[in-house]
C-alpha atoms as a PDB file:
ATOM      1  CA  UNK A   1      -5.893 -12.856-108.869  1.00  0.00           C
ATOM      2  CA  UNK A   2      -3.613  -9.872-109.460  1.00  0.00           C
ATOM      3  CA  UNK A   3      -2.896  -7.780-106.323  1.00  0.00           C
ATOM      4  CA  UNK A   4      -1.116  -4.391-106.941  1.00  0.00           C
ATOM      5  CA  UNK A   5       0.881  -2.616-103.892  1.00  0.00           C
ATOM      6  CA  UNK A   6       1.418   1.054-103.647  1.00  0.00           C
ATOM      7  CA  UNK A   7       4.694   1.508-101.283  1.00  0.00           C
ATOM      8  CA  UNK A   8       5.042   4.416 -99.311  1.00  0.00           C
ATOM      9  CA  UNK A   9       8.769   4.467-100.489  1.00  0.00           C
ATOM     10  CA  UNK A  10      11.587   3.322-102.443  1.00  0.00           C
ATOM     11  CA  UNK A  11      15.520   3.755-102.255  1.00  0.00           C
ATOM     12  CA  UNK A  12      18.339   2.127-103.367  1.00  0.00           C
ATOM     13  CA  UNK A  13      20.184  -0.308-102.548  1.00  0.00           C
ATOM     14  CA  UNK A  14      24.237  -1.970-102.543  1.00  0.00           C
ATOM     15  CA  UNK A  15      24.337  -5.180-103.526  1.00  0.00           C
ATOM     16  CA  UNK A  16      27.599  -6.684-102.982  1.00  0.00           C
ATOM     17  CA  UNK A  17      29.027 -10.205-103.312  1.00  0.00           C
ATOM     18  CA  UNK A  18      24.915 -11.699-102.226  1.00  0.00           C
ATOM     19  CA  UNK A  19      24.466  -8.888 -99.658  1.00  0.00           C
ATOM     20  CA  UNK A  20      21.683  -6.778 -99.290  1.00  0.00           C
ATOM     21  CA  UNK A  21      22.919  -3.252 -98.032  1.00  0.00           C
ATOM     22  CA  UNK A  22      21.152  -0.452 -96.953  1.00  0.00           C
ATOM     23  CA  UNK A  23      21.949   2.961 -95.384  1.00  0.00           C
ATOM     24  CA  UNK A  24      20.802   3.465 -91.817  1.00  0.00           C
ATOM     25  CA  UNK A  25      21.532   7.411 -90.782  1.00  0.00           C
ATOM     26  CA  UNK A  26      21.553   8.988 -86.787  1.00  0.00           C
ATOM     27  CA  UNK A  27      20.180  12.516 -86.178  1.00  0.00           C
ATOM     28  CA  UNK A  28      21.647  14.637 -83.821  1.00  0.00           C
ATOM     29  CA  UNK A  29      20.057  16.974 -81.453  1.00  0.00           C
ATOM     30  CA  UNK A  30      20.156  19.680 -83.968  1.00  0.00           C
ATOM     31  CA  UNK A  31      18.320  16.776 -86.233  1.00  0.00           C
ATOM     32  CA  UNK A  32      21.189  17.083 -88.523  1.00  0.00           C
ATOM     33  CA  UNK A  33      22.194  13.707 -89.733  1.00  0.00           C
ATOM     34  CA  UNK A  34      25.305  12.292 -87.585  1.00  0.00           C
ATOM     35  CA  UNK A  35      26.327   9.511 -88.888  1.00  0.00           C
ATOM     36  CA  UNK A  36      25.486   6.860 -91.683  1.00  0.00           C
ATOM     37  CA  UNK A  37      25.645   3.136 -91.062  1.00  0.00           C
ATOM     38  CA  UNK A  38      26.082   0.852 -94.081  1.00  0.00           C
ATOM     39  CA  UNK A  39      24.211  -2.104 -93.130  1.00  0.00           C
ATOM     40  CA  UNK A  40      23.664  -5.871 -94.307  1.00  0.00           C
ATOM     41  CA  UNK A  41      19.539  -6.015 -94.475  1.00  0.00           C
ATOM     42  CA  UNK A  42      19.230  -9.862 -92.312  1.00  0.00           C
ATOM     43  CA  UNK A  43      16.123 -10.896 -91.806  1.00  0.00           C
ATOM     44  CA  UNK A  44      17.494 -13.394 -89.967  1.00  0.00           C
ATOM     45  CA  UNK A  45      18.867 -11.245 -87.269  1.00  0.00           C
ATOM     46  CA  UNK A  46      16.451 -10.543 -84.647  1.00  0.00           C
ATOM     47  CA  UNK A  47      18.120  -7.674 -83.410  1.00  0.00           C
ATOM     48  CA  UNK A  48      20.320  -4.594 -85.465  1.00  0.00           C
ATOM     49  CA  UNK A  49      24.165  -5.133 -84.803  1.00  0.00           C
ATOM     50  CA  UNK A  50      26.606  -1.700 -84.713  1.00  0.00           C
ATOM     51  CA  UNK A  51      30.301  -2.338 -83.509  1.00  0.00           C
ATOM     52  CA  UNK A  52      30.957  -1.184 -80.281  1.00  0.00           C
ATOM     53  CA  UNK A  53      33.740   0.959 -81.159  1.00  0.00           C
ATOM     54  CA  UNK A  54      31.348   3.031 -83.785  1.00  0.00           C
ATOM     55  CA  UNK A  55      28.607   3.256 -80.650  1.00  0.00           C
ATOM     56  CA  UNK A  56      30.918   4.703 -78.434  1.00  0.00           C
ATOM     57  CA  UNK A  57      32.605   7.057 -81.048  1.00  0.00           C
ATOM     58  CA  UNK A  58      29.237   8.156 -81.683  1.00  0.00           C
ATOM     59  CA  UNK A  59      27.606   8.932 -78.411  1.00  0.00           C
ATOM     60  CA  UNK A  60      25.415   6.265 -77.844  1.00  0.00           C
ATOM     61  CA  UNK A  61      24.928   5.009 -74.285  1.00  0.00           C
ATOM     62  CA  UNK A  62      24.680   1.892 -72.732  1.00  0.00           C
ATOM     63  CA  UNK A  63      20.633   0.816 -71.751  1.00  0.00           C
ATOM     64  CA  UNK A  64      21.648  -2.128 -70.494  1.00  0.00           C
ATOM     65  CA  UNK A  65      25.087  -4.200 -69.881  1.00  0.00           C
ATOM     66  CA  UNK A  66      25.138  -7.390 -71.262  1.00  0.00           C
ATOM     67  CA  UNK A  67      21.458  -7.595 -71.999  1.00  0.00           C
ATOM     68  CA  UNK A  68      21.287 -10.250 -74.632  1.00  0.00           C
ATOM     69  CA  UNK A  69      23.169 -13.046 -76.185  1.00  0.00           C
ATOM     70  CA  UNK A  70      23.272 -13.482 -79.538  1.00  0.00           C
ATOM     71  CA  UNK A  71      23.380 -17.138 -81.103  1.00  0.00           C
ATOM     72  CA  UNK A  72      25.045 -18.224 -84.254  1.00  0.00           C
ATOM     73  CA  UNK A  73      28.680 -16.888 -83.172  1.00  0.00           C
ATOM     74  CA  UNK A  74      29.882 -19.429 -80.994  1.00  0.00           C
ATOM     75  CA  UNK A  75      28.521 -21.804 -78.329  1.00  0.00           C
ATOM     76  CA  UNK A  76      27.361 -19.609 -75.905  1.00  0.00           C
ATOM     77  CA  UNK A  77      26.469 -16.897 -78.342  1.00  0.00           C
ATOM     78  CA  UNK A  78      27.814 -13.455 -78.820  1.00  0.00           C
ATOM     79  CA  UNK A  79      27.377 -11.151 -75.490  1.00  0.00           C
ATOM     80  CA  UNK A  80      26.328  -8.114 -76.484  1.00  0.00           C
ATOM     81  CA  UNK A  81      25.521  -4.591 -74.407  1.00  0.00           C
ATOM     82  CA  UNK A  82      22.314  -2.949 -75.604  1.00  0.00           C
ATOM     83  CA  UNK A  83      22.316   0.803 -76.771  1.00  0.00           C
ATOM     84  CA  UNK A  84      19.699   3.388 -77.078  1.00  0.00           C
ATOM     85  CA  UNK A  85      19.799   5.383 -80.423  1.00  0.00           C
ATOM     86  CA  UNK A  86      17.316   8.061 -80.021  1.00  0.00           C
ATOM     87  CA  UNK A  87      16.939   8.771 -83.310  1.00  0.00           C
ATOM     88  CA  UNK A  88      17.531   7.699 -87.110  1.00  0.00           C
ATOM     89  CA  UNK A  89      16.130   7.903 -90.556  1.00  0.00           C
ATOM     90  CA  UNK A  90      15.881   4.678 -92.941  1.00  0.00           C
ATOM     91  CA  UNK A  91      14.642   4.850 -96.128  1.00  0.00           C
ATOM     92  CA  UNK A  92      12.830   7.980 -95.314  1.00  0.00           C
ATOM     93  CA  UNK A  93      11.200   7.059 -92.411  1.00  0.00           C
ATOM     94  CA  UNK A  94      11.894   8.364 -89.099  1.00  0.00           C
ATOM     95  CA  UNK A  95      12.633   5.742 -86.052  1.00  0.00           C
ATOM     96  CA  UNK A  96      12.856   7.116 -82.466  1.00  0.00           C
ATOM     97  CA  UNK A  97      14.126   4.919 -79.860  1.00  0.00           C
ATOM     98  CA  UNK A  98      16.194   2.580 -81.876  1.00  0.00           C
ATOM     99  CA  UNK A  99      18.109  -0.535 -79.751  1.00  0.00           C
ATOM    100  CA  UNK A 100      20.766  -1.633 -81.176  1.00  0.00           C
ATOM    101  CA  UNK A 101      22.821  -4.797 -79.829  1.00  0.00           C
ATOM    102  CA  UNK A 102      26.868  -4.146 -79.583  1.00  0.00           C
ATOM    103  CA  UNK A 103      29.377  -7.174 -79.019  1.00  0.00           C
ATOM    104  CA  UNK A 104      31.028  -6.608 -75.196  1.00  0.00           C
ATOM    105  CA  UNK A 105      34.233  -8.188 -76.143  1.00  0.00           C
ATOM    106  CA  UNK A 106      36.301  -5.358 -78.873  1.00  0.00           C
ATOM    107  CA  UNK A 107      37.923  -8.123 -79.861  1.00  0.00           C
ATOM    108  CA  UNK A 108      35.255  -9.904 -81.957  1.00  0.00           C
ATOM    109  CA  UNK A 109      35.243  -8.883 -85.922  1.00  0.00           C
ATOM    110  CA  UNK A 110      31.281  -9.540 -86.877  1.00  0.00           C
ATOM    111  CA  UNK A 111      28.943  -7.371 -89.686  1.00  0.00           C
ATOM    112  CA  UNK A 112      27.392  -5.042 -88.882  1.00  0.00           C
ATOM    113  CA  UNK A 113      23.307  -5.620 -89.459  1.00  0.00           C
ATOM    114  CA  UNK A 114      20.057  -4.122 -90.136  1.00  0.00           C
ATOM    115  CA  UNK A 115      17.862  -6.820 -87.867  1.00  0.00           C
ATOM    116  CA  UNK A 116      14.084  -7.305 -87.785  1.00  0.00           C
ATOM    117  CA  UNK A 117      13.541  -5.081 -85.084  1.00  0.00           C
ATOM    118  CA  UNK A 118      13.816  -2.213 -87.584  1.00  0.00           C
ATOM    119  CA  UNK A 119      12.425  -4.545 -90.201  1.00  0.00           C
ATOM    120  CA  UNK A 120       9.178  -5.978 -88.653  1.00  0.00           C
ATOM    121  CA  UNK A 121       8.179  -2.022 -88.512  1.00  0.00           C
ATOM    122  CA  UNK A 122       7.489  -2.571 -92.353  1.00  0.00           C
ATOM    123  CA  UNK A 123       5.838  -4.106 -95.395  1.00  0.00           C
ATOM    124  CA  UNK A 124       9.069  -4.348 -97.738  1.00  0.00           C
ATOM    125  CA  UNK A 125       9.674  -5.417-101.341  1.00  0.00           C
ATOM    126  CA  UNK A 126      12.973  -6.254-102.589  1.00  0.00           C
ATOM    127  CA  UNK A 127      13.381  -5.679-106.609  1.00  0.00           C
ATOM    128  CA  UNK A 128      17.277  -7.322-106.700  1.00  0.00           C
ATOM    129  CA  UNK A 129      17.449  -6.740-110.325  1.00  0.00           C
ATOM    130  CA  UNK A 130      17.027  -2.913-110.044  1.00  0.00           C
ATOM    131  CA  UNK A 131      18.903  -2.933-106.536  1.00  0.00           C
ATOM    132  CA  UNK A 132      15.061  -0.482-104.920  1.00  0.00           C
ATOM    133  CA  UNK A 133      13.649  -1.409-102.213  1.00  0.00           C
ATOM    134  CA  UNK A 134      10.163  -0.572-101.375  1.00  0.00           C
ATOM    135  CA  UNK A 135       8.564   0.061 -98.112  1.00  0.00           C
ATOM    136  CA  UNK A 136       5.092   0.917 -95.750  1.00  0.00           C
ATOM    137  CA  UNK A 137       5.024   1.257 -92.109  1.00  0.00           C
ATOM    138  CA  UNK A 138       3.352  -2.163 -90.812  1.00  0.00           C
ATOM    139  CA  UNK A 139       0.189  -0.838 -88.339  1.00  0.00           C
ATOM    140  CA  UNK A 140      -1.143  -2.306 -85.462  1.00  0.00           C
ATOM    141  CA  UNK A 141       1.335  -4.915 -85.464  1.00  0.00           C
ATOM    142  CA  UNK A 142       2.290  -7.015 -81.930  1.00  0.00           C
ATOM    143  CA  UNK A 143       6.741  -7.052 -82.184  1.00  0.00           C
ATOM    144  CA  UNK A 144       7.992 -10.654 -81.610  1.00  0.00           C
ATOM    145  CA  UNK A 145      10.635  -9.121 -79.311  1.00  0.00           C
ATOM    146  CA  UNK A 146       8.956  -6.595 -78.151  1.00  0.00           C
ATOM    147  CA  UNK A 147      12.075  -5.495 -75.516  1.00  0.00           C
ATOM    148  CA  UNK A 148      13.746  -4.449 -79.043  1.00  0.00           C
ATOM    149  CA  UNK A 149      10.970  -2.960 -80.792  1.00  0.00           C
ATOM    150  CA  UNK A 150      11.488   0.811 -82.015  1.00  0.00           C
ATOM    151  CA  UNK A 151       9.695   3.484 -80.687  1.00  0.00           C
ATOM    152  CA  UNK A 152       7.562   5.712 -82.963  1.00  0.00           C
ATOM    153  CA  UNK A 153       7.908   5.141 -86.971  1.00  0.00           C
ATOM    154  CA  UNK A 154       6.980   7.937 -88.799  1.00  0.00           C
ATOM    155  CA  UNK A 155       7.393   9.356 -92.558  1.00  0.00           C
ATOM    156  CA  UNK A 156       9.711  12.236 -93.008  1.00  0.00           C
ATOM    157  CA  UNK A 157       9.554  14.953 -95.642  1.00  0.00           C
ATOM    158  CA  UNK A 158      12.501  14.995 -97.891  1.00  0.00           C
ATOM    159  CA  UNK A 159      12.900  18.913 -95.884  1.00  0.00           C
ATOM    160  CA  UNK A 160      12.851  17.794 -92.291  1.00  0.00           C
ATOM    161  CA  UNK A 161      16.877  16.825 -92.981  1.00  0.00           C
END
């Protein structure tokens, strides 16, 4: 049995040396875009990872100080400071109330990621050979982490920006 998707959306993507990237823009309050993040797509991340020097250079306040630890980076794990991004635009979608984890010590080099809690919001293909990815907004779906989840996902028109 044959089932055939119809995706909401498509957009490129970088691949580089096995890594998936993917742009991930902020809106200002004059919803202009602000500022475009390159990210590595890991859906092994539970969480999206910005350095903390691009968070502060770009405005984005601390929700809470030393909220999480993040495993994988050491053996206690890498302390990060959550941070509210109140809005952004992936893949033509529209995310309000984006948290995004950044590492508390400047002195720690790490990549920065697109994590599930932006990616659990969807239903995604992955075409590597023609670098597209293709997406719908997952509905009525329960978050894992739901202390990460975005707020409202919504489709933008290509206008709006």
């Amino acid at each position: 049995m044959t089932t055939s998707i119809t995706y909401t959306r498509t957009e490129r993507l970088t691949i580089d040396e096995s890594k998936i990237n993917i742009d991930l823009v902020t809106i200002d309050d004059t919803n202009r875009p602000a500022k475009n993040f390159n990210l590595i797509l890991d859906t092994g991340a539970f969480i999206t990872l910005i350095r903390k020097d691009r968070a502060q250079k770009n405005g984005y306040k601390i929700e809470k100080e030393r909220a999480c630890r993040i495993a994988g980076f050491s053996e206690k794990g890498l302390l990060c400071d959550l941070r509210r991004i109140p809005t952004a635009v992936f893949c033509g979608f529209r995310l309000d109330d984006i948290i995004v984890a950044t590492p508390h010590d400047d002195g720690i080099e790490v990549s920065e990621v697109l994590g599930m809690n932006i990616i659990e919001n969807f239903n995604l293909g992955l075409d590597l050979d023609e670098e597209q990815i293709y997406l719908n907004v997952r509905h009525n779906f329960v978050s894992q982490k739901p202390r990460y989840q975005c707020g409202k996902v919504s489709v933008i028109n290509e206008n709006e920006l």
